[in-house]
N, C-alpha and C. Protein backbone atom coordinates (compact mmCIF):
# COMPACT_ATOMS: atom_id res chain seq x y z
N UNK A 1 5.95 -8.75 14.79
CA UNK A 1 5.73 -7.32 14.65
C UNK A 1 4.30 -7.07 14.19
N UNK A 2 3.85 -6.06 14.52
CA UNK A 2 2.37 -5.71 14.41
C UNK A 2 2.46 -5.08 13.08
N UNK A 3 1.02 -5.11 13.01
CA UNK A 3 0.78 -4.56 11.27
C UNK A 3 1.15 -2.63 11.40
N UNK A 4 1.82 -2.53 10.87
CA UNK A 4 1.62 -0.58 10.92
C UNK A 4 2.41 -0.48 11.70
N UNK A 5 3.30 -0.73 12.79
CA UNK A 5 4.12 -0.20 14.09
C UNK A 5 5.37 -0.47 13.53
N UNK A 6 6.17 0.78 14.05
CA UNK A 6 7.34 1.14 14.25
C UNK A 6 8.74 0.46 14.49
N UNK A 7 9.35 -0.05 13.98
CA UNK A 7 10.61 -0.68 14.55
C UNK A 7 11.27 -0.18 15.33
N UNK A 8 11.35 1.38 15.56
CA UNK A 8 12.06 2.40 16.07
C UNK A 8 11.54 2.52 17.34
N UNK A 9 10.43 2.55 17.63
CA UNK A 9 9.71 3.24 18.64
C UNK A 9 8.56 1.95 19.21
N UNK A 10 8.30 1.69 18.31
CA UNK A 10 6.70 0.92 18.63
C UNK A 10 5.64 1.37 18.49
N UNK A 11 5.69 2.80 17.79
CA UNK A 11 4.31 3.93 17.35
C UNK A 11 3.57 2.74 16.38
N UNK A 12 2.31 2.90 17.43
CA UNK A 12 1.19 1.37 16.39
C UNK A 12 1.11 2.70 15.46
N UNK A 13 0.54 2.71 14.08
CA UNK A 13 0.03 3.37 13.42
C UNK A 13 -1.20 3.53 12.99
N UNK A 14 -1.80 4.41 13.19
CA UNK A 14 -3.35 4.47 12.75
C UNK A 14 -3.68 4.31 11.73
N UNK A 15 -5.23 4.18 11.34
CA UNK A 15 -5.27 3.73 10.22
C UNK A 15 -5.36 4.95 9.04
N UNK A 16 -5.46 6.22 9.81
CA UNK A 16 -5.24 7.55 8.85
C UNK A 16 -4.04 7.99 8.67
N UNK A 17 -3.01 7.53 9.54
CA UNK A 17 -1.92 7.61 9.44
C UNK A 17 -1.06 6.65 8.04
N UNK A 18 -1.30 5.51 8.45
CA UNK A 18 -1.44 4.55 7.03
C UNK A 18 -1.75 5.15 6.29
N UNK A 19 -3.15 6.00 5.88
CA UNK A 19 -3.97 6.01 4.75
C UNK A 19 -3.44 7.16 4.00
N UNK A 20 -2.56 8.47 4.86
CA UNK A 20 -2.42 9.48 4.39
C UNK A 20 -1.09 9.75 4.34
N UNK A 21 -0.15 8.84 5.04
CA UNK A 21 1.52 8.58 5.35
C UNK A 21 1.52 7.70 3.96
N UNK A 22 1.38 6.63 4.26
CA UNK A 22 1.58 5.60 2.88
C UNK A 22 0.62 4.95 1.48
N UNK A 23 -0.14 4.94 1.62
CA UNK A 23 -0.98 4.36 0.57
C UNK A 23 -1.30 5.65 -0.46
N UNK A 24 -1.63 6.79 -0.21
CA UNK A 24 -1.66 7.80 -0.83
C UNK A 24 -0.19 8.77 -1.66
N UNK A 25 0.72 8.37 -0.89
CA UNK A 25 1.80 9.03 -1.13
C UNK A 25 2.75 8.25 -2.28
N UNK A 26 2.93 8.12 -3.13
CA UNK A 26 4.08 7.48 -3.87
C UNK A 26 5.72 7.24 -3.96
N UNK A 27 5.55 6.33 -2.60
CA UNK A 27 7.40 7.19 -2.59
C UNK A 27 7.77 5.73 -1.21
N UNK A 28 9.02 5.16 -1.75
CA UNK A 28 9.49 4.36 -1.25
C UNK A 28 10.13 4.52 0.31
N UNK A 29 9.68 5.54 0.83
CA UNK A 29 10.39 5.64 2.78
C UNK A 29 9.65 6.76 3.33
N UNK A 30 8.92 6.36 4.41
CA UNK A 30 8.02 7.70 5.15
C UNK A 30 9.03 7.88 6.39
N UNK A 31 8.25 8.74 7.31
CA UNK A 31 8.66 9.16 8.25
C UNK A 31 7.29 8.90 9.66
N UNK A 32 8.37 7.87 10.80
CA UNK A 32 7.62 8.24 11.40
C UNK A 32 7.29 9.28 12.28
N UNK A 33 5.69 9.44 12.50
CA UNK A 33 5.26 10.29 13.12
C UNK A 33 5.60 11.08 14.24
N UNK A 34 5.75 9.73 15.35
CA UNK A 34 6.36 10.23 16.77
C UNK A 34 7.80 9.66 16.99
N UNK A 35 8.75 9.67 16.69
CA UNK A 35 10.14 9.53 16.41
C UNK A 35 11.04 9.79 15.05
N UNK A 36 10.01 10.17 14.25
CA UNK A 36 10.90 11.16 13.13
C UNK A 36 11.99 10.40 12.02
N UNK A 37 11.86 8.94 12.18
CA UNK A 37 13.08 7.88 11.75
C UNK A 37 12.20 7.74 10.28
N UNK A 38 12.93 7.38 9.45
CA UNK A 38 12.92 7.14 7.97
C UNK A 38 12.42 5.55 8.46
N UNK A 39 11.27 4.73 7.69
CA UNK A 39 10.55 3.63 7.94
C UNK A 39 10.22 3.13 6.34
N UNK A 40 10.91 2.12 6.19
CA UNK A 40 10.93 1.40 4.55
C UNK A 40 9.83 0.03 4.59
N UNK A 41 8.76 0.29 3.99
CA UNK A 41 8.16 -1.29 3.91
C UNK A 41 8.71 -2.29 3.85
N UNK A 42 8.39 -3.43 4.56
CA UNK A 42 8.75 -4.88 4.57
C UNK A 42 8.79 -5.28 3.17
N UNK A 43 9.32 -6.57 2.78
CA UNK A 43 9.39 -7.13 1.29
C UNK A 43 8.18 -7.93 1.58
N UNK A 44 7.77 -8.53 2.75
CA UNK A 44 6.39 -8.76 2.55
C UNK A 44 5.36 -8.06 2.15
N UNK A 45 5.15 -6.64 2.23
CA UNK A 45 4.24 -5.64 2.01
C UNK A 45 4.54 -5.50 0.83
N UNK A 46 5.51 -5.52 0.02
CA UNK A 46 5.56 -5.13 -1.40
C UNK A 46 5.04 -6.43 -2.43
N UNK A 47 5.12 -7.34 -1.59
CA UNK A 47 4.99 -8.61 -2.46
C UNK A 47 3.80 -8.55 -2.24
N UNK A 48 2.67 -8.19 -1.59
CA UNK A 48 1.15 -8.36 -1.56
C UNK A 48 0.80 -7.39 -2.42
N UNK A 49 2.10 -5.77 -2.36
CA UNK A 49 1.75 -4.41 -3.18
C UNK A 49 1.68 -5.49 -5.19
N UNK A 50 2.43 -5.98 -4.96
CA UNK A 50 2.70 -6.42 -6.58
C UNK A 50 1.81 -7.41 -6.73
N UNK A 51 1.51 -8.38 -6.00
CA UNK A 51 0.12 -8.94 -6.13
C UNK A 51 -1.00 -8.35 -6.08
N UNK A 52 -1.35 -7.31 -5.49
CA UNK A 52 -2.46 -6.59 -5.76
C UNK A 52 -2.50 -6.27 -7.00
N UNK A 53 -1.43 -5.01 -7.59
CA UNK A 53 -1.54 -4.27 -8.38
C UNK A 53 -1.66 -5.20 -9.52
N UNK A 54 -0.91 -6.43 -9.90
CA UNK A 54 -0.98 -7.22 -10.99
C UNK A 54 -2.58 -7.95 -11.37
N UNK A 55 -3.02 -8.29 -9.84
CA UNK A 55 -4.92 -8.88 -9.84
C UNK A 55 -5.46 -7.81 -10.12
N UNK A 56 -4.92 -6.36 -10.00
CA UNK A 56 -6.35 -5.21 -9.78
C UNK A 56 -5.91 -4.62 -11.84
N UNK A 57 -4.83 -4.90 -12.24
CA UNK A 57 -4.64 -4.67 -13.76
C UNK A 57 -5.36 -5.80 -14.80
N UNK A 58 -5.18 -6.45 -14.10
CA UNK A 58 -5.40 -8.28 -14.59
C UNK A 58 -7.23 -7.89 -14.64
N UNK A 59 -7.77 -7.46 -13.88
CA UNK A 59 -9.86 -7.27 -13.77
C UNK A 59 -9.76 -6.35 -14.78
N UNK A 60 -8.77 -4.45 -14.04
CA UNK A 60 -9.11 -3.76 -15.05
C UNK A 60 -9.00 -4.35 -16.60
N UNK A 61 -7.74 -4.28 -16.99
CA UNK A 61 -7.56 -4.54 -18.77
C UNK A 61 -8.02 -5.99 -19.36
N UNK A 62 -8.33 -7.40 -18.56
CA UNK A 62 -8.83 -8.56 -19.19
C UNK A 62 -10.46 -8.82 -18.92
N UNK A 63 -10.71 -8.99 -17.68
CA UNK A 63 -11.81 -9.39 -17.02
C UNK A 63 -12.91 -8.14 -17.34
N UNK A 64 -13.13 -6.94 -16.97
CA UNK A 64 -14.17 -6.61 -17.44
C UNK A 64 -14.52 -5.98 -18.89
N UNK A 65 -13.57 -5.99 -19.87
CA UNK A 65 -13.64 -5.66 -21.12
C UNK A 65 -14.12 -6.57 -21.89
N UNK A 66 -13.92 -8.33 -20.94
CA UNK A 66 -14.57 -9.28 -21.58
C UNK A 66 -15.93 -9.31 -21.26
N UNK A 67 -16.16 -8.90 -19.95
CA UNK A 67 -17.93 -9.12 -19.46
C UNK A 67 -18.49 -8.39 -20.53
N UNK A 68 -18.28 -7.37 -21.50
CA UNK A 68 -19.39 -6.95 -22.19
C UNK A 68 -20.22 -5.76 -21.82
N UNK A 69 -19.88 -5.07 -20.68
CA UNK A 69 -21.23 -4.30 -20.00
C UNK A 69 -20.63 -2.78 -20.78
N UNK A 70 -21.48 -2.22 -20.15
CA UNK A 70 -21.61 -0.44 -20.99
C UNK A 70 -19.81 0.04 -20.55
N UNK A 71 -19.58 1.17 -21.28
CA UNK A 71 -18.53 1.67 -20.73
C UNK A 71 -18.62 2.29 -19.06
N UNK A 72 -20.04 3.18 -19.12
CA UNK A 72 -20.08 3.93 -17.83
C UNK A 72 -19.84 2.57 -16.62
N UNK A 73 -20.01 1.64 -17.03
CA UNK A 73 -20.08 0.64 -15.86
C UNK A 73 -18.73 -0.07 -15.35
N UNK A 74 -18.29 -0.53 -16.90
CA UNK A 74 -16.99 -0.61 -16.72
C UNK A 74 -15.90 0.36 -16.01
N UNK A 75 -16.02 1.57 -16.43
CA UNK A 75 -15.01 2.70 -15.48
C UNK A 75 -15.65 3.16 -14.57
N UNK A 76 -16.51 2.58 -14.06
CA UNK A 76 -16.64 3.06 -12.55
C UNK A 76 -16.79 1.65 -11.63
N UNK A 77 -16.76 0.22 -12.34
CA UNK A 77 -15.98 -0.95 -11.28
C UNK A 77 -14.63 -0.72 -11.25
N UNK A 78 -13.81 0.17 -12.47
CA UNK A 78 -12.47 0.06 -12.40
C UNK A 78 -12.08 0.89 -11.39
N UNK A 79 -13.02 1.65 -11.18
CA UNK A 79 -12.73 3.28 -10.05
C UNK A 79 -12.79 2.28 -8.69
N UNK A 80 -14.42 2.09 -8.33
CA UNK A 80 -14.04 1.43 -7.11
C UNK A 80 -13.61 0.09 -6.98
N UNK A 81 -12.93 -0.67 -7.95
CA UNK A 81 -11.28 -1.50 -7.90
C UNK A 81 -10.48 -0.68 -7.03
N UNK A 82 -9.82 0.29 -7.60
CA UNK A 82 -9.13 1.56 -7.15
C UNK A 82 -9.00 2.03 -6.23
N UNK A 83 -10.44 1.86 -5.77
CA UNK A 83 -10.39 2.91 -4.17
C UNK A 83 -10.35 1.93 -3.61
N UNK A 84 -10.89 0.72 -3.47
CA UNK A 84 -11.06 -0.37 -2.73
C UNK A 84 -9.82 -0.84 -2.17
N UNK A 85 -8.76 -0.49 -3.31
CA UNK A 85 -7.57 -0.89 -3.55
C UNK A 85 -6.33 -0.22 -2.43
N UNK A 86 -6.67 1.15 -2.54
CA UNK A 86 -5.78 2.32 -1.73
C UNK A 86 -6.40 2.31 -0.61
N UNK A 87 -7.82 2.36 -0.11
CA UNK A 87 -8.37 2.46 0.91
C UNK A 87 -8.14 1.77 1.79
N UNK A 88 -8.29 0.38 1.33
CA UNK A 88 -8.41 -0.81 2.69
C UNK A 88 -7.33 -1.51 2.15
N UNK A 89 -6.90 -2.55 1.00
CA UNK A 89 -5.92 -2.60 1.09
C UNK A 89 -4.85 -2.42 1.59
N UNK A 90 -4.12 -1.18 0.99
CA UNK A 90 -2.67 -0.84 1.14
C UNK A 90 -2.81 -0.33 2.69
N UNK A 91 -3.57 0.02 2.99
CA UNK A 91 -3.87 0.46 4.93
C UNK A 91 -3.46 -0.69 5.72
N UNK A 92 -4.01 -1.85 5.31
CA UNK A 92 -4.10 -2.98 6.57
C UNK A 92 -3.62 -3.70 5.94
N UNK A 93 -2.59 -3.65 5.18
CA UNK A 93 -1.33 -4.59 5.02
C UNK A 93 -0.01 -4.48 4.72
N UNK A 94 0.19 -2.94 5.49
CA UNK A 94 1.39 -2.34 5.91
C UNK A 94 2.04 -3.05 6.72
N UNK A 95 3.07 -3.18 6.64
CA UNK A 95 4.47 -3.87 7.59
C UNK A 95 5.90 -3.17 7.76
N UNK A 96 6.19 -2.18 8.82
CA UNK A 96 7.40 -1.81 8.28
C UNK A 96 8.54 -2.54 9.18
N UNK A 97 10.02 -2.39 8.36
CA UNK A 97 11.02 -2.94 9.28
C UNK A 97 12.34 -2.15 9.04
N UNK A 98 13.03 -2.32 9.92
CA UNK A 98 14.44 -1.74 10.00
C UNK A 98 16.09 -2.74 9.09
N UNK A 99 16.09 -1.58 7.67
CA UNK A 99 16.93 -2.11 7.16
C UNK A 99 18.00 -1.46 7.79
N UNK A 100 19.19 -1.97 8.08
CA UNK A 100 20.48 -1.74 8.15
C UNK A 100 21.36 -1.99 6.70
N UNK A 101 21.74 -0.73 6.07
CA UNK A 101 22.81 -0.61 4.55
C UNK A 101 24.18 -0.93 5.57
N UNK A 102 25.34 -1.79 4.90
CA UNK A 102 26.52 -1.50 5.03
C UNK A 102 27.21 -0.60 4.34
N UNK A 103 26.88 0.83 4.83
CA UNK A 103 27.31 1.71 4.20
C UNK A 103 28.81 2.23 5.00
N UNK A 104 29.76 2.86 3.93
CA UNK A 104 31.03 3.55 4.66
C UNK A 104 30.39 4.91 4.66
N UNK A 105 31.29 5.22 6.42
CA UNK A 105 30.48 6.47 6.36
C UNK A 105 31.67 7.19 6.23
């Protein structure tokens, strides 16, 4: 399966689509675009999401409080950590797939 595309349909997803569907939004199930189906990230995508977020906490709160440098410097590597983070990151290492619940209906 391709990075960003659809289980439902095969809608590849763009990368603004990514950027403004998922990485920006906080919330565990989007919708796709051109077929309208509820689309849940892969457990691979979350396991890179929790590796990120744990390396990008791990710089913010250990690593640059030890380098020593000014504050203004420090919160603005932590900023573009951040963006670096939502921007390209979480964009191009989207994966979605089709869970099936055994639910009674």
């Amino acid at each position: 399966m391709e990075l960003g595309e659809c289980p439902y349909c095969s809608h590849e997803w763009t990368y603004k689509e990514k950027l403004l569907g998922y990485a920006l939004k906080p919330r565990t199930r989007i919708r796709c675009p051109r077929c309208r189906e509820y689309l849940e990230p892969s457990t691979l995508t979350l396991i890179y999401d929790y590796i990120a977020i744990i390396s990008l906490a791990m710089m913010v709160f250990l690593l640059i409080p030890i380098m020593g440098w000014p504050v203004s410097i420090s919160v603005g590597l932590s900023a573009l950590l951040l963006v670096i983070y939502m921007a390209v990151f979480l964009p191009l290492t989207i994966r979605f797939k089709r869970y099936s619940y055994n639910m009674k209906e």
